[in-house]
N, C-alpha and C. Protein backbone atom coordinates (compact mmCIF):
# COMPACT_ATOMS: atom_id res chain seq x y z
N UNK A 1 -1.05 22.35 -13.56
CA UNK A 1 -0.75 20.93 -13.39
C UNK A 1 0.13 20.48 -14.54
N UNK A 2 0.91 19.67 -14.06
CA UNK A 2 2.29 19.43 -15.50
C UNK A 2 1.05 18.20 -15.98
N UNK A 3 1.76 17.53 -17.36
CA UNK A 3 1.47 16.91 -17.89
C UNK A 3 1.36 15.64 -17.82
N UNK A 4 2.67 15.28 -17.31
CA UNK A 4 2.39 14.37 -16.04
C UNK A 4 1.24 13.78 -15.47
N UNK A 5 0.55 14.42 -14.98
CA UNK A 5 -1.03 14.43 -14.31
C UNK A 5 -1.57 15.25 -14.79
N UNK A 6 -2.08 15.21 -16.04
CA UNK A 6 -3.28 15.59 -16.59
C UNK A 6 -4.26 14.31 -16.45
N UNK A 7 -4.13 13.82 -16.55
CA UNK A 7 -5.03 12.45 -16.76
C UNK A 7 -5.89 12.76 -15.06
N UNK A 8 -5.63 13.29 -14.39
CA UNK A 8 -6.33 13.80 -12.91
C UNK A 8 -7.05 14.48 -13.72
N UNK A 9 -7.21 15.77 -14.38
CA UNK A 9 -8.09 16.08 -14.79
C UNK A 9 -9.55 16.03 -15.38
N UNK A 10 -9.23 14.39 -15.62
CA UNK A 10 -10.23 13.95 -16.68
C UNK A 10 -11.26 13.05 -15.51
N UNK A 11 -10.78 12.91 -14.24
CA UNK A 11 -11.47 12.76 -13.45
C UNK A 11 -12.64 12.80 -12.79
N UNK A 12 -13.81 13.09 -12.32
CA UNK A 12 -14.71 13.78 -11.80
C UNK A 12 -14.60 13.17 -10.51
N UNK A 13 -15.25 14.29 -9.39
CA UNK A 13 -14.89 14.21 -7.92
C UNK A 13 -14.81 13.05 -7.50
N UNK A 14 -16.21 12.43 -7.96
CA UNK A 14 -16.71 10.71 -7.09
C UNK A 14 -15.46 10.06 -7.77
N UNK A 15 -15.11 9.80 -9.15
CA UNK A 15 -13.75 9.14 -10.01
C UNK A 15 -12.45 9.14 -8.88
N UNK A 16 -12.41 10.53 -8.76
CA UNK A 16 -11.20 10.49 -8.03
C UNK A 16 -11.14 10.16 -6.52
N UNK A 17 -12.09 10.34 -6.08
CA UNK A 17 -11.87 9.29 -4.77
C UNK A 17 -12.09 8.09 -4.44
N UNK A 18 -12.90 7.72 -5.53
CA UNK A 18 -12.85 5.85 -5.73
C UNK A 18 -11.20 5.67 -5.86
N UNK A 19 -10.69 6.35 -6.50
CA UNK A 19 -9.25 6.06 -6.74
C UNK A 19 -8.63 5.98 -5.86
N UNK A 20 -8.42 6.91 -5.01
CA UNK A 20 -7.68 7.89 -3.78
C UNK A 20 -8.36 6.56 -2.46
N UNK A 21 -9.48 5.90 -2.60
CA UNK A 21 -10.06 5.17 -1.43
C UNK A 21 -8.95 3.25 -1.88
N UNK A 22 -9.44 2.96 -3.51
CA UNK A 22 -8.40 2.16 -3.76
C UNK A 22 -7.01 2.12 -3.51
N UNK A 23 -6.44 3.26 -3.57
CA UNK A 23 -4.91 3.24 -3.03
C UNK A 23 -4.69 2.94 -2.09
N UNK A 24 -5.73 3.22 -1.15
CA UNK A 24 -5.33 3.74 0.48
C UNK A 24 -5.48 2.03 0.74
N UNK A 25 -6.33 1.27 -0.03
CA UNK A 25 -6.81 -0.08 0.01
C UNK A 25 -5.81 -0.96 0.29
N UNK A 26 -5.27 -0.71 -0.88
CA UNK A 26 -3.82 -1.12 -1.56
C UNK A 26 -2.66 -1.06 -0.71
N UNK A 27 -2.55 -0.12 -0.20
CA UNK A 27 -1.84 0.37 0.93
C UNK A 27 -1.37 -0.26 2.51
N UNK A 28 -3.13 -0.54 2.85
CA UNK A 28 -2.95 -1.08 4.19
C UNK A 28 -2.34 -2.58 4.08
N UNK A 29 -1.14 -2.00 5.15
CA UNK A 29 -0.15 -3.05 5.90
C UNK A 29 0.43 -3.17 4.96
N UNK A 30 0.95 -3.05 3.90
CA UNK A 30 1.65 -3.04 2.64
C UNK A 30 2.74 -2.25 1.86
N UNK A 31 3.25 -1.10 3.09
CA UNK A 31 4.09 -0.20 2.90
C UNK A 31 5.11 -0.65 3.31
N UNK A 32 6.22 -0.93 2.71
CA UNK A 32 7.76 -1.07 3.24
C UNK A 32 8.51 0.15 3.56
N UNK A 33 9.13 -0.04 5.09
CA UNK A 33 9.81 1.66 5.55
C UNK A 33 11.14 1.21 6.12
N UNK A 34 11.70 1.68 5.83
CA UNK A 34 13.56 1.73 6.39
C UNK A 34 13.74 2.88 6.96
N UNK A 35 14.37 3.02 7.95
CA UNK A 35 14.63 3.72 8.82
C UNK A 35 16.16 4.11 8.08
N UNK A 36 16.46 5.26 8.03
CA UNK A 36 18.07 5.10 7.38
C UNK A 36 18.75 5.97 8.57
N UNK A 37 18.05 6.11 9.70
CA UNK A 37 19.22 6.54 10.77
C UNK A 37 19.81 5.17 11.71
N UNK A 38 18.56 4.07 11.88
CA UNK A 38 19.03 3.04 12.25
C UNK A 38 18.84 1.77 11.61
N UNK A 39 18.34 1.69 10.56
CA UNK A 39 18.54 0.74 9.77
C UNK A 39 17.03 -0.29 9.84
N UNK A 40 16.34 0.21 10.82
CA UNK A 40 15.47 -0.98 10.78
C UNK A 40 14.24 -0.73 10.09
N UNK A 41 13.83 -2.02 9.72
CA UNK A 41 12.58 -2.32 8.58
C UNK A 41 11.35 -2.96 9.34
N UNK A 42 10.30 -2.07 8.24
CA UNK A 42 9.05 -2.59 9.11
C UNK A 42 8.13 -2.66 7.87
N UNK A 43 6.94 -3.33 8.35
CA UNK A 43 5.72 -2.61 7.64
C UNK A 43 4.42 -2.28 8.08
N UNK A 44 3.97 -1.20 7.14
CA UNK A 44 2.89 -0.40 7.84
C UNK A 44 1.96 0.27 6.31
N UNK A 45 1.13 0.54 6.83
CA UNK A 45 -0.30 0.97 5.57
C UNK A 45 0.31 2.20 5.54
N UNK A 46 1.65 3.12 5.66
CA UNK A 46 1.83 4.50 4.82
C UNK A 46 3.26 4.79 5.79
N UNK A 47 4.37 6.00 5.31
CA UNK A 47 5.17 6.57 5.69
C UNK A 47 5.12 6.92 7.34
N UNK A 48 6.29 6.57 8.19
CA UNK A 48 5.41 6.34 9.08
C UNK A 48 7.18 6.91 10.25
N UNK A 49 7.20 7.55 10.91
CA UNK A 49 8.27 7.83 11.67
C UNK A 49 8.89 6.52 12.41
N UNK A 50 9.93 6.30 12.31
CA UNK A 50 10.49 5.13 13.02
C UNK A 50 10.63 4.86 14.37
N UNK A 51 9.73 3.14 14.71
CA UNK A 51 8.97 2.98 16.23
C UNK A 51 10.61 2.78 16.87
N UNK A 52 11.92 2.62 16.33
CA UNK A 52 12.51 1.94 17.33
C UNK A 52 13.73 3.03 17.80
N UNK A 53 13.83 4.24 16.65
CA UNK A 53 14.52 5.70 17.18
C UNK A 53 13.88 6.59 17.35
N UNK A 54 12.49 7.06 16.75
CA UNK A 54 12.28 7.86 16.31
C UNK A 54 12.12 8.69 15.17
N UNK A 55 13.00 8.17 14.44
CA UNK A 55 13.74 9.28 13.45
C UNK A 55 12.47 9.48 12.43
N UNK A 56 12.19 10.26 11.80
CA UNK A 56 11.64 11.13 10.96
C UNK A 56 12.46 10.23 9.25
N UNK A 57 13.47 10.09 9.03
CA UNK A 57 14.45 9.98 8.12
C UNK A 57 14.33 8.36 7.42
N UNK A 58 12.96 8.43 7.15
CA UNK A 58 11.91 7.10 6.34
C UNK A 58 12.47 7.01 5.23
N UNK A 59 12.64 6.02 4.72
CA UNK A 59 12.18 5.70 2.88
C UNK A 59 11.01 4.90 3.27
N UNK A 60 9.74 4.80 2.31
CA UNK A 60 8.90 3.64 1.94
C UNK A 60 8.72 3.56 0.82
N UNK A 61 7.81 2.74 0.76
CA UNK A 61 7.36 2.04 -1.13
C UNK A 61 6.71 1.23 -0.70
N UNK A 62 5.90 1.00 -1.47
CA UNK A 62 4.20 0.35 -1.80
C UNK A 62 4.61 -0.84 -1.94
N UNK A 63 4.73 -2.03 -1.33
CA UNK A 63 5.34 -3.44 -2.09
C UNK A 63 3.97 -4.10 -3.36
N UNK A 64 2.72 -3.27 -2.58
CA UNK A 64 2.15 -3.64 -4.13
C UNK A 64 2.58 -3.54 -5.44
N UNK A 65 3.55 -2.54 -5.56
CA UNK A 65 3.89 -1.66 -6.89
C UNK A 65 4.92 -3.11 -7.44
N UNK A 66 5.35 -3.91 -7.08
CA UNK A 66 6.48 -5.35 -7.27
C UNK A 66 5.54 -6.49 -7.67
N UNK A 67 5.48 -7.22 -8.36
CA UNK A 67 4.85 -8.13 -8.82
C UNK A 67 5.51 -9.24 -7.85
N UNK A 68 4.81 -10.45 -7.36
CA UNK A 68 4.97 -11.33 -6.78
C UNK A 68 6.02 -12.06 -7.65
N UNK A 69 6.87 -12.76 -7.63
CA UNK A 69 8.00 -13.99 -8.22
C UNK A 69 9.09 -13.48 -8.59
């Protein structure tokens, strides 16, 4: 594991899925996704194939991770 994420380490099982259950928390309905084959934007609780081509060819991001103002 790089160094990066060592701090996972210091974890213990129950630790890390309180974590892993908070994200997912965090998450729902709260994912911003662009479609970059057709351009369109949605949102959804995770990475998510695009409802209006198809396409596979997502960006998302957490809009939690943006502070409100």
């Amino acid at each position: 594991m790089t160094e990066k994420h060592s701090w996972l380490q210091q974890l213990s099982p129950e630790e890390l899925a309180e974590w892993q259950r908070c994200l997912a928390e965090a998450n729902r309905n709260n994912v911003f996704c662009h479609c970059r084959q057709c351009n369109e934007e949605w949102v959804a609780s995770g990475k998510e194939a695009c409802h209006h081509c198809g396409s596979l060819n997502v960006e998302s991001i957490a809009c939690w991770q943006f502070p409100d103002g």
